[in-house]
C-alpha atoms as a PDB file:
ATOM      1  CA  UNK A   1      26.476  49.455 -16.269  1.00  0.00           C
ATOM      2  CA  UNK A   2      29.789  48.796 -14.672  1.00  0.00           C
ATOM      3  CA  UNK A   3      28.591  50.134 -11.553  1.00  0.00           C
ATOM      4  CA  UNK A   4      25.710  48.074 -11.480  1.00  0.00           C
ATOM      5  CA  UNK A   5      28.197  44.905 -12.003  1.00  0.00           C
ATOM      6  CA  UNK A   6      30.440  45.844  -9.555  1.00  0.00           C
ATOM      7  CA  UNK A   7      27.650  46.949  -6.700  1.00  0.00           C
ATOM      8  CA  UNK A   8      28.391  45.159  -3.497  1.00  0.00           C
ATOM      9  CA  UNK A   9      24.765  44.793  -2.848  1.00  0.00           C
ATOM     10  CA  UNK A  10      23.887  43.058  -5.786  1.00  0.00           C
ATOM     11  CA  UNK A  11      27.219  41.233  -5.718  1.00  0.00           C
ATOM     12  CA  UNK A  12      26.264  40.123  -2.191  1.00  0.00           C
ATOM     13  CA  UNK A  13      22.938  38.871  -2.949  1.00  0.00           C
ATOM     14  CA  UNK A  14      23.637  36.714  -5.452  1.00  0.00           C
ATOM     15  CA  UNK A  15      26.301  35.193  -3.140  1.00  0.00           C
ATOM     16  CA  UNK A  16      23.480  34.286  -0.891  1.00  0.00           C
ATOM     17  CA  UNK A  17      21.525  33.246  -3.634  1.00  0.00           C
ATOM     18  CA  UNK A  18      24.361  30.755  -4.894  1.00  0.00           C
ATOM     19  CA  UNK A  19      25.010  30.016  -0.940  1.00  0.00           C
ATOM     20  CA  UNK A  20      21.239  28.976  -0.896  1.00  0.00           C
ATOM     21  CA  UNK A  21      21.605  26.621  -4.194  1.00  0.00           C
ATOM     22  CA  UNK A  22      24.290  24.470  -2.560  1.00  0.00           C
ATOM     23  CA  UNK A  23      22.958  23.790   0.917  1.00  0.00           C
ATOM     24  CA  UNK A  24      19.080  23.154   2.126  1.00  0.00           C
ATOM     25  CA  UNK A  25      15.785  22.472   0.232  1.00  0.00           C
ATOM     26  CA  UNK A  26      16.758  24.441  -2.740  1.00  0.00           C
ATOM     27  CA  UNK A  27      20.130  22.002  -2.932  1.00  0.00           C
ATOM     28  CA  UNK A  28      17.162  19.062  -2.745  1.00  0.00           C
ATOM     29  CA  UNK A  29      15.387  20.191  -5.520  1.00  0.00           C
ATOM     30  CA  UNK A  30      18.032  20.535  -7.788  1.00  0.00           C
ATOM     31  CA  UNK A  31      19.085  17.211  -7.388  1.00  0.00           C
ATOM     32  CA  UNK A  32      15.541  16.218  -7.582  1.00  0.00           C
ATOM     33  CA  UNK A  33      14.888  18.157 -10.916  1.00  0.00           C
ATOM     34  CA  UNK A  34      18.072  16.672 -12.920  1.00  0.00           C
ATOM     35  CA  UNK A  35      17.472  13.044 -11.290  1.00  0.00           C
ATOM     36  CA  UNK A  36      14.167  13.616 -13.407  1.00  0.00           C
ATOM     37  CA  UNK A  37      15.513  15.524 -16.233  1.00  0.00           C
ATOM     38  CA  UNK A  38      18.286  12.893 -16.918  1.00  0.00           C
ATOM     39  CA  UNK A  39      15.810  10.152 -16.458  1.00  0.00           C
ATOM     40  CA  UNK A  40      13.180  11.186 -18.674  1.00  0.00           C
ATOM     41  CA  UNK A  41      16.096  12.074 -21.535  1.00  0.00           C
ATOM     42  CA  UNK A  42      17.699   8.501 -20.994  1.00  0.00           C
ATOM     43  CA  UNK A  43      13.654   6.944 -21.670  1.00  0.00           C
ATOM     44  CA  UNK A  44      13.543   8.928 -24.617  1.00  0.00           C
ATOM     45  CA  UNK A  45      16.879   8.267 -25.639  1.00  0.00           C
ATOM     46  CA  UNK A  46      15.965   4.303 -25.486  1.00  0.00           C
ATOM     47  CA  UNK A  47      12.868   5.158 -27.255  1.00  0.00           C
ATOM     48  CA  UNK A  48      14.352   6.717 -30.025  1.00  0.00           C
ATOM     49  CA  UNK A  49      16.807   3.407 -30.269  1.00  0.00           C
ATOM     50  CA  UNK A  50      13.910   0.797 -30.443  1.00  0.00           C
ATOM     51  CA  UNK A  51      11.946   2.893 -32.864  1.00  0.00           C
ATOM     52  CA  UNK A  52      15.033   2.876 -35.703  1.00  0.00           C
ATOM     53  CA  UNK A  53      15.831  -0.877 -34.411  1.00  0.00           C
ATOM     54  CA  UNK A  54      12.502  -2.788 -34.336  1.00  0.00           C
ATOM     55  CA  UNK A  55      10.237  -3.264 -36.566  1.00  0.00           C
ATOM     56  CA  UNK A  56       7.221  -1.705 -36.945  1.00  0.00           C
ATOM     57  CA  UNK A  57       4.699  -4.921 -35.590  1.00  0.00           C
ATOM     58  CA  UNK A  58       7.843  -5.225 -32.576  1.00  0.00           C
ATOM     59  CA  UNK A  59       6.898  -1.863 -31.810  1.00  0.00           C
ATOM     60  CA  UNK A  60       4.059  -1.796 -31.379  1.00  0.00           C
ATOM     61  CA  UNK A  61       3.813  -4.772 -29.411  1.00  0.00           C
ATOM     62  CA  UNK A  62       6.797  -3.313 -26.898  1.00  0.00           C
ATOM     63  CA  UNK A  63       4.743   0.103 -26.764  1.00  0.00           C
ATOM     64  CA  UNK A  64       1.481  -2.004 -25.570  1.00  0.00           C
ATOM     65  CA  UNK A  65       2.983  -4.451 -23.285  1.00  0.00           C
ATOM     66  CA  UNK A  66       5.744  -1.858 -21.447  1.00  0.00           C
ATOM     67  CA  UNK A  67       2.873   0.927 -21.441  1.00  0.00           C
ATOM     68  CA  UNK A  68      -0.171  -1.458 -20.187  1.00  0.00           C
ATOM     69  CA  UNK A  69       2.295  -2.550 -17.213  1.00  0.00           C
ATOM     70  CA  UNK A  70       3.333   0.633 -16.137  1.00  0.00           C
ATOM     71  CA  UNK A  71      -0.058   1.540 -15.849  1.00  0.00           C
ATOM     72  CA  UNK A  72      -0.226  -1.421 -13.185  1.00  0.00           C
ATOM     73  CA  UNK A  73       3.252  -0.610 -11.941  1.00  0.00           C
ATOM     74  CA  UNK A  74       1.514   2.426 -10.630  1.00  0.00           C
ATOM     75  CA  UNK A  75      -1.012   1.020  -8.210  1.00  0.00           C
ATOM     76  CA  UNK A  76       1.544  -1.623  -7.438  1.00  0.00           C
ATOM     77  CA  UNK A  77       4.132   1.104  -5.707  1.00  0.00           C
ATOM     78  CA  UNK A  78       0.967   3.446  -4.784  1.00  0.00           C
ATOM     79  CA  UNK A  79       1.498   3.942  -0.742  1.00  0.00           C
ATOM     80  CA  UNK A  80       4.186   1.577   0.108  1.00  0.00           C
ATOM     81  CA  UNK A  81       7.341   4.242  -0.439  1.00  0.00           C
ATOM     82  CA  UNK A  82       4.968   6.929   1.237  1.00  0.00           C
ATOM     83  CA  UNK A  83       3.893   5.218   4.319  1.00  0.00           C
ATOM     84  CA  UNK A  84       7.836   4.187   4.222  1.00  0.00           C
ATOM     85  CA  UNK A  85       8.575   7.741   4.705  1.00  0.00           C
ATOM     86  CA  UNK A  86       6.136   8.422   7.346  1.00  0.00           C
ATOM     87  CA  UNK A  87       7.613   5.856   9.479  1.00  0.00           C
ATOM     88  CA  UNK A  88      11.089   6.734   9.376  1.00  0.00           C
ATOM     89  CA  UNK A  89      10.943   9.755  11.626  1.00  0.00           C
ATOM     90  CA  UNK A  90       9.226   7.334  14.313  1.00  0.00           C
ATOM     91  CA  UNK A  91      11.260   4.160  13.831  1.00  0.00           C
ATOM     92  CA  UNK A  92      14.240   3.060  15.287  1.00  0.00           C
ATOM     93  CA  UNK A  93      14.708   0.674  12.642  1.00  0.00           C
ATOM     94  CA  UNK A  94      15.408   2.334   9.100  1.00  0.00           C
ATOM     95  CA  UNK A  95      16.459  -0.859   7.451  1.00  0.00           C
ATOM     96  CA  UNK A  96      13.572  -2.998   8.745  1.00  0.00           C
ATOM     97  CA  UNK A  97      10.937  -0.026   7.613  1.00  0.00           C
ATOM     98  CA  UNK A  98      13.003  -0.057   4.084  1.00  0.00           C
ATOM     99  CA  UNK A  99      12.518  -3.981   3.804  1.00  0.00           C
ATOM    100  CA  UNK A 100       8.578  -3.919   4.366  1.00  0.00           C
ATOM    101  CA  UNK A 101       8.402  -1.003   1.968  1.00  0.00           C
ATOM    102  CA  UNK A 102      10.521  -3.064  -0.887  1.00  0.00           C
ATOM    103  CA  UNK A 103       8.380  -6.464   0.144  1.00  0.00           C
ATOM    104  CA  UNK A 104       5.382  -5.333  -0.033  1.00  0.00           C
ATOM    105  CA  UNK A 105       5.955  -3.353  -3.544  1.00  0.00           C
ATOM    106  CA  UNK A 106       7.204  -6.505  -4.895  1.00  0.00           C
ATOM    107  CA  UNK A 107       4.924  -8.310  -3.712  1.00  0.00           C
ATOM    108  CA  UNK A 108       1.717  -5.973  -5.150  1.00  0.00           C
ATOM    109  CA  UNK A 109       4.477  -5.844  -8.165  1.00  0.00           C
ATOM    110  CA  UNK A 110       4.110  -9.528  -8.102  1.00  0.00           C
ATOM    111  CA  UNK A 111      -0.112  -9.117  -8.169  1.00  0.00           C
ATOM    112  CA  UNK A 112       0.304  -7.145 -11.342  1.00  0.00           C
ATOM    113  CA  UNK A 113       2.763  -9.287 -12.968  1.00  0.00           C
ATOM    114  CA  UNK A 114       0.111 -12.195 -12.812  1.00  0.00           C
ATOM    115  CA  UNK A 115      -2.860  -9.898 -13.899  1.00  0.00           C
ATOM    116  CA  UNK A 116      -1.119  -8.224 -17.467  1.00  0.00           C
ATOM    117  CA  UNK A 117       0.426 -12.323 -18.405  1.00  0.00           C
ATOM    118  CA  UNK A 118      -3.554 -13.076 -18.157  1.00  0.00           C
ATOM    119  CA  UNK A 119      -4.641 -10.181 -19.870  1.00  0.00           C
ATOM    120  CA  UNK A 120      -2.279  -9.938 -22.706  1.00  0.00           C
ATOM    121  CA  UNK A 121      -3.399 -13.856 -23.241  1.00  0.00           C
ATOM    122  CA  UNK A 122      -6.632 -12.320 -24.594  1.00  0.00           C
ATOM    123  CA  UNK A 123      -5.524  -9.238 -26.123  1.00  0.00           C
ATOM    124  CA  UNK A 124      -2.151 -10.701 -28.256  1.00  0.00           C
ATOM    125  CA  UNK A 125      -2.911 -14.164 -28.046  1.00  0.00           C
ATOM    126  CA  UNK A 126      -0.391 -14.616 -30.866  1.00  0.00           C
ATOM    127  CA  UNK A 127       2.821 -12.690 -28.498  1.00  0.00           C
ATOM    128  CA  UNK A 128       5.398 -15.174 -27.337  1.00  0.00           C
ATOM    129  CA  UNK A 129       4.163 -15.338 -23.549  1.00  0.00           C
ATOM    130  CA  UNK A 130       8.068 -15.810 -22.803  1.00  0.00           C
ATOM    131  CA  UNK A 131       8.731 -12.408 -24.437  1.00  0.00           C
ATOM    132  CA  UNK A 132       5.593 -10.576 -22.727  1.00  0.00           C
ATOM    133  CA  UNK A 133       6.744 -11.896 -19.611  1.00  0.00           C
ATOM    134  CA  UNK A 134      10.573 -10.891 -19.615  1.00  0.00           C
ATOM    135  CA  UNK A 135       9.453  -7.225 -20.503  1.00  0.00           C
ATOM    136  CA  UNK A 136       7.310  -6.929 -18.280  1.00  0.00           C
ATOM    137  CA  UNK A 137       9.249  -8.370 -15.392  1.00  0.00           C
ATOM    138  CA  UNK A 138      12.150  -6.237 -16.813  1.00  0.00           C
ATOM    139  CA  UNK A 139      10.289  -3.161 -16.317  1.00  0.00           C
ATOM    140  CA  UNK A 140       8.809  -4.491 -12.748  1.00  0.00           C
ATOM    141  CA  UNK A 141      12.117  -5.811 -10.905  1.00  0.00           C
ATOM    142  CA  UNK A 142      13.822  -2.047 -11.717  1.00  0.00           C
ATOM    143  CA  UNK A 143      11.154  -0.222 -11.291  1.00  0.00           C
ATOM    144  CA  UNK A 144       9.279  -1.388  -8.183  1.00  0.00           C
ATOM    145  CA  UNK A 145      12.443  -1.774  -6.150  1.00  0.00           C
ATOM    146  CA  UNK A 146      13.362   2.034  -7.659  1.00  0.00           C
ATOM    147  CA  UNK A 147      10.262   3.348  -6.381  1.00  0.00           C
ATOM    148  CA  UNK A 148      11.167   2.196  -2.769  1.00  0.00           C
ATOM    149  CA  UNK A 149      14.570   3.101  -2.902  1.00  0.00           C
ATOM    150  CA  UNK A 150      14.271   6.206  -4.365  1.00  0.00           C
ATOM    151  CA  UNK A 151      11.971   7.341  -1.647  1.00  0.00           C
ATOM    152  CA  UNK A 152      14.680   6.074   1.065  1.00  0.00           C
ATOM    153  CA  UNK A 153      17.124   8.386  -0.037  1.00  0.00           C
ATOM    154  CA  UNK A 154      15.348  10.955  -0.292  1.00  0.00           C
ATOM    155  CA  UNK A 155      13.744  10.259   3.179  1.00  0.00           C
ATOM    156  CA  UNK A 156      17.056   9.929   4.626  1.00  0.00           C
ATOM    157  CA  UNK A 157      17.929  13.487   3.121  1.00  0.00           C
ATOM    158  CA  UNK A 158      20.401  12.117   0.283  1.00  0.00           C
ATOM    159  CA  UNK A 159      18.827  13.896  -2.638  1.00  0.00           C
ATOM    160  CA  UNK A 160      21.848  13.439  -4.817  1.00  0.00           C
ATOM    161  CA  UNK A 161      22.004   9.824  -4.584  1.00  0.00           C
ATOM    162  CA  UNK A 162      18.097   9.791  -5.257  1.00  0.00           C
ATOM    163  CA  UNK A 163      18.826  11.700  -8.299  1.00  0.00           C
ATOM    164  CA  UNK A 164      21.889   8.832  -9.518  1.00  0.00           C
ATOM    165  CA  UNK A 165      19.499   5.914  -8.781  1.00  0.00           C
ATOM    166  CA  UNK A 166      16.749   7.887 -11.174  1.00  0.00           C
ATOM    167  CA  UNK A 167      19.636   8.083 -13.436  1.00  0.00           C
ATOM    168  CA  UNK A 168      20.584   4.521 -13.406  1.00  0.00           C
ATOM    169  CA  UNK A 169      17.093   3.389 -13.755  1.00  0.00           C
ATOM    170  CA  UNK A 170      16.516   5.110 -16.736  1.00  0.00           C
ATOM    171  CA  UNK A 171      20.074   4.209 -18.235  1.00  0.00           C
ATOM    172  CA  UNK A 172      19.119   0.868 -17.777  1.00  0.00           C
ATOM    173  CA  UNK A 173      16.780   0.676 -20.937  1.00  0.00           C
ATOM    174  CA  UNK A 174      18.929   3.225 -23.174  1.00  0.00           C
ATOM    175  CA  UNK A 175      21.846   0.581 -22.517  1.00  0.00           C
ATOM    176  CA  UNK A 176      19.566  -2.673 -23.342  1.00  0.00           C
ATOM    177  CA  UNK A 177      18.301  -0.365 -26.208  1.00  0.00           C
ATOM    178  CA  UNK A 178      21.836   0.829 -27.671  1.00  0.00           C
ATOM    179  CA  UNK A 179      23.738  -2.758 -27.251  1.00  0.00           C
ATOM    180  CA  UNK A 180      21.137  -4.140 -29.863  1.00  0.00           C
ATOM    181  CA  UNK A 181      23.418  -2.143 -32.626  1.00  0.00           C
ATOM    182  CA  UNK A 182      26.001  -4.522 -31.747  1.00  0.00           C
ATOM    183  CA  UNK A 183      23.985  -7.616 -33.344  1.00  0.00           C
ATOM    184  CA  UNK A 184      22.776  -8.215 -36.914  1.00  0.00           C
ATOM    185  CA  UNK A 185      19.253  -8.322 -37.712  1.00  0.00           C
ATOM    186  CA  UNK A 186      18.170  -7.288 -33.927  1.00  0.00           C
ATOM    187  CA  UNK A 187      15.035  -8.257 -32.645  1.00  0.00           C
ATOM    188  CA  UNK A 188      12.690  -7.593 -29.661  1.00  0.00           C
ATOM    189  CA  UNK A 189      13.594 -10.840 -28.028  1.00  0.00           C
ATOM    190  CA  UNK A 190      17.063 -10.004 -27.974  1.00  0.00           C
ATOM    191  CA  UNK A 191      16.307  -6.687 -25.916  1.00  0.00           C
ATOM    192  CA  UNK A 192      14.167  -7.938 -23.707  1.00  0.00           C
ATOM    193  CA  UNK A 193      16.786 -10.479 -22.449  1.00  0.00           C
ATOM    194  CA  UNK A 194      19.216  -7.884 -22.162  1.00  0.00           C
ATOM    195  CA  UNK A 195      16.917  -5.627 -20.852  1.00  0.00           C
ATOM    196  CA  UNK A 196      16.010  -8.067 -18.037  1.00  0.00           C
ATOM    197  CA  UNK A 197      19.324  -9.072 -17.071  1.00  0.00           C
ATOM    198  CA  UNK A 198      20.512  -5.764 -16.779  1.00  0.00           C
ATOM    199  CA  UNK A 199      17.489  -4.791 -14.727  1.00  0.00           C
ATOM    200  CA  UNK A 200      18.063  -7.625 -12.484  1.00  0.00           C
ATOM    201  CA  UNK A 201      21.833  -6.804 -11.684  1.00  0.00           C
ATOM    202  CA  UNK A 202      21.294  -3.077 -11.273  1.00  0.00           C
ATOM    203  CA  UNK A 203      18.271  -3.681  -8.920  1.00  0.00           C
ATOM    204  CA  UNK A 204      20.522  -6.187  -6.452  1.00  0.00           C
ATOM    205  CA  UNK A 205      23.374  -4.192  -6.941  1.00  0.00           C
ATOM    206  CA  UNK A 206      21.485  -1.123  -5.786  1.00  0.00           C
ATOM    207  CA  UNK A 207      19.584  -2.772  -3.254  1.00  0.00           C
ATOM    208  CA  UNK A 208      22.785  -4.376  -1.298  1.00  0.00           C
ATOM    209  CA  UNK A 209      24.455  -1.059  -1.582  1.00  0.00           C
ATOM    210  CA  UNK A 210      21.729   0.340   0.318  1.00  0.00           C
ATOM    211  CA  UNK A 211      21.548  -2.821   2.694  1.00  0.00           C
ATOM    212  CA  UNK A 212      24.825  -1.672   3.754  1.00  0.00           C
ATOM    213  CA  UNK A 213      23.960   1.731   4.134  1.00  0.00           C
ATOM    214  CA  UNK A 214      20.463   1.364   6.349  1.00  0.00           C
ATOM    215  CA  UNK A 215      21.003  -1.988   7.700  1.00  0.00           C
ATOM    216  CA  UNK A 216      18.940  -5.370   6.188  1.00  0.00           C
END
């Protein structure tokens, strides 16, 4: 046994293992894997909030809206961030190939926003519109702009900062979610005002950083 520990062989292959970890594609798909890791435990954290928080009939109309307009959110950011990353390589440009990207998500984000308001008018006609609307556009101005920008990072080769925008995304919610502890008798409303707000300063936040970075 103590040979087998102290065997240069072995000792020198997993130095070029670890070697391997820190530099190259594996490197990228660490970052990649804990960027989603930490993401989806944040979600679930928030989750777990609003469930001992709300009420049962605020639940269940926060699970409906939030999961009827990521369902849209989908098609919304489907090919924008990948055609973004095909173009880099060719343009000279990054920042103006990041800005169509961004525009045109928000603007199919936009589309969507427009189509759940007129389909939850049906479906909960007795929903606050005002509250349908601020969590959905809560969900929307983080998430469509963190679809693009993700995919920038990434394109650009910065897999860790991919990974802390995935992170700050996701924290995003679990902070809205957790600040509601701070107020007596907490409500939906009350989150999705916070959630917005927050959503809107860590999307411009995030976006000028990287306006600095690639150019407008």
């Amino acid at each position: 046994t103590l040979s087998a520990v102290t065997d240069p062989a072995r000792t020198n292959r997993a130095s070029a293992l670890l070697g391997k970890l820190k530099t190259g594609r594996s490197n990228d798909a660490m970052w990649s894997g804990i960027g989603t890791l930490a993401g989806a435990v944040l979600i679930l954290g928030s989750l777990a909030n609003l469930t001992v928080i709300l009420s049962l009939e605020e639940l269940g109309v926060y699970t409906g809206v939030v999961s009827a307009g990521a369902v849209l959110l989908g098609f919304a950011v489907f090919g924008s961030p990948e055609a973004m990353l095909l173009g880099l390589p060719r343009s000279s440009d990054i920042g103006a190939n990041w800005g169509r990207a961004l525009g045109t998500t928000m603007l199919a984000a936009g589309v969507c926003f427009a189509i759940i308001m007129g389909a939850t008018r049906i479906i909960l006609p007795d929903v606050s519109r005002t509250l349908i609307a601020m969590l959905v556009a809560g969900d929307y101005v983080i998430g469509g702009s963190a679809s693009v920008n993700t995919q920038l990072m990434r394109g650009i080769g910065n897999f860790k900062s991919a990974a802390m925008l995935s992170v700050v995304t996701a924290a995003m919610r679990l902070v809205a979610a957790a600040a509601l502890f701070l107020v007596d008798d907490p409500s939906l409303e009350e989150y999705a005002v916070v959630n917005l707000v927050l959503a809107v300063v860590a999307a411009v936040a995030i976006t000028g950083y990287l306006a600095r970075l690639v150019g407008r």
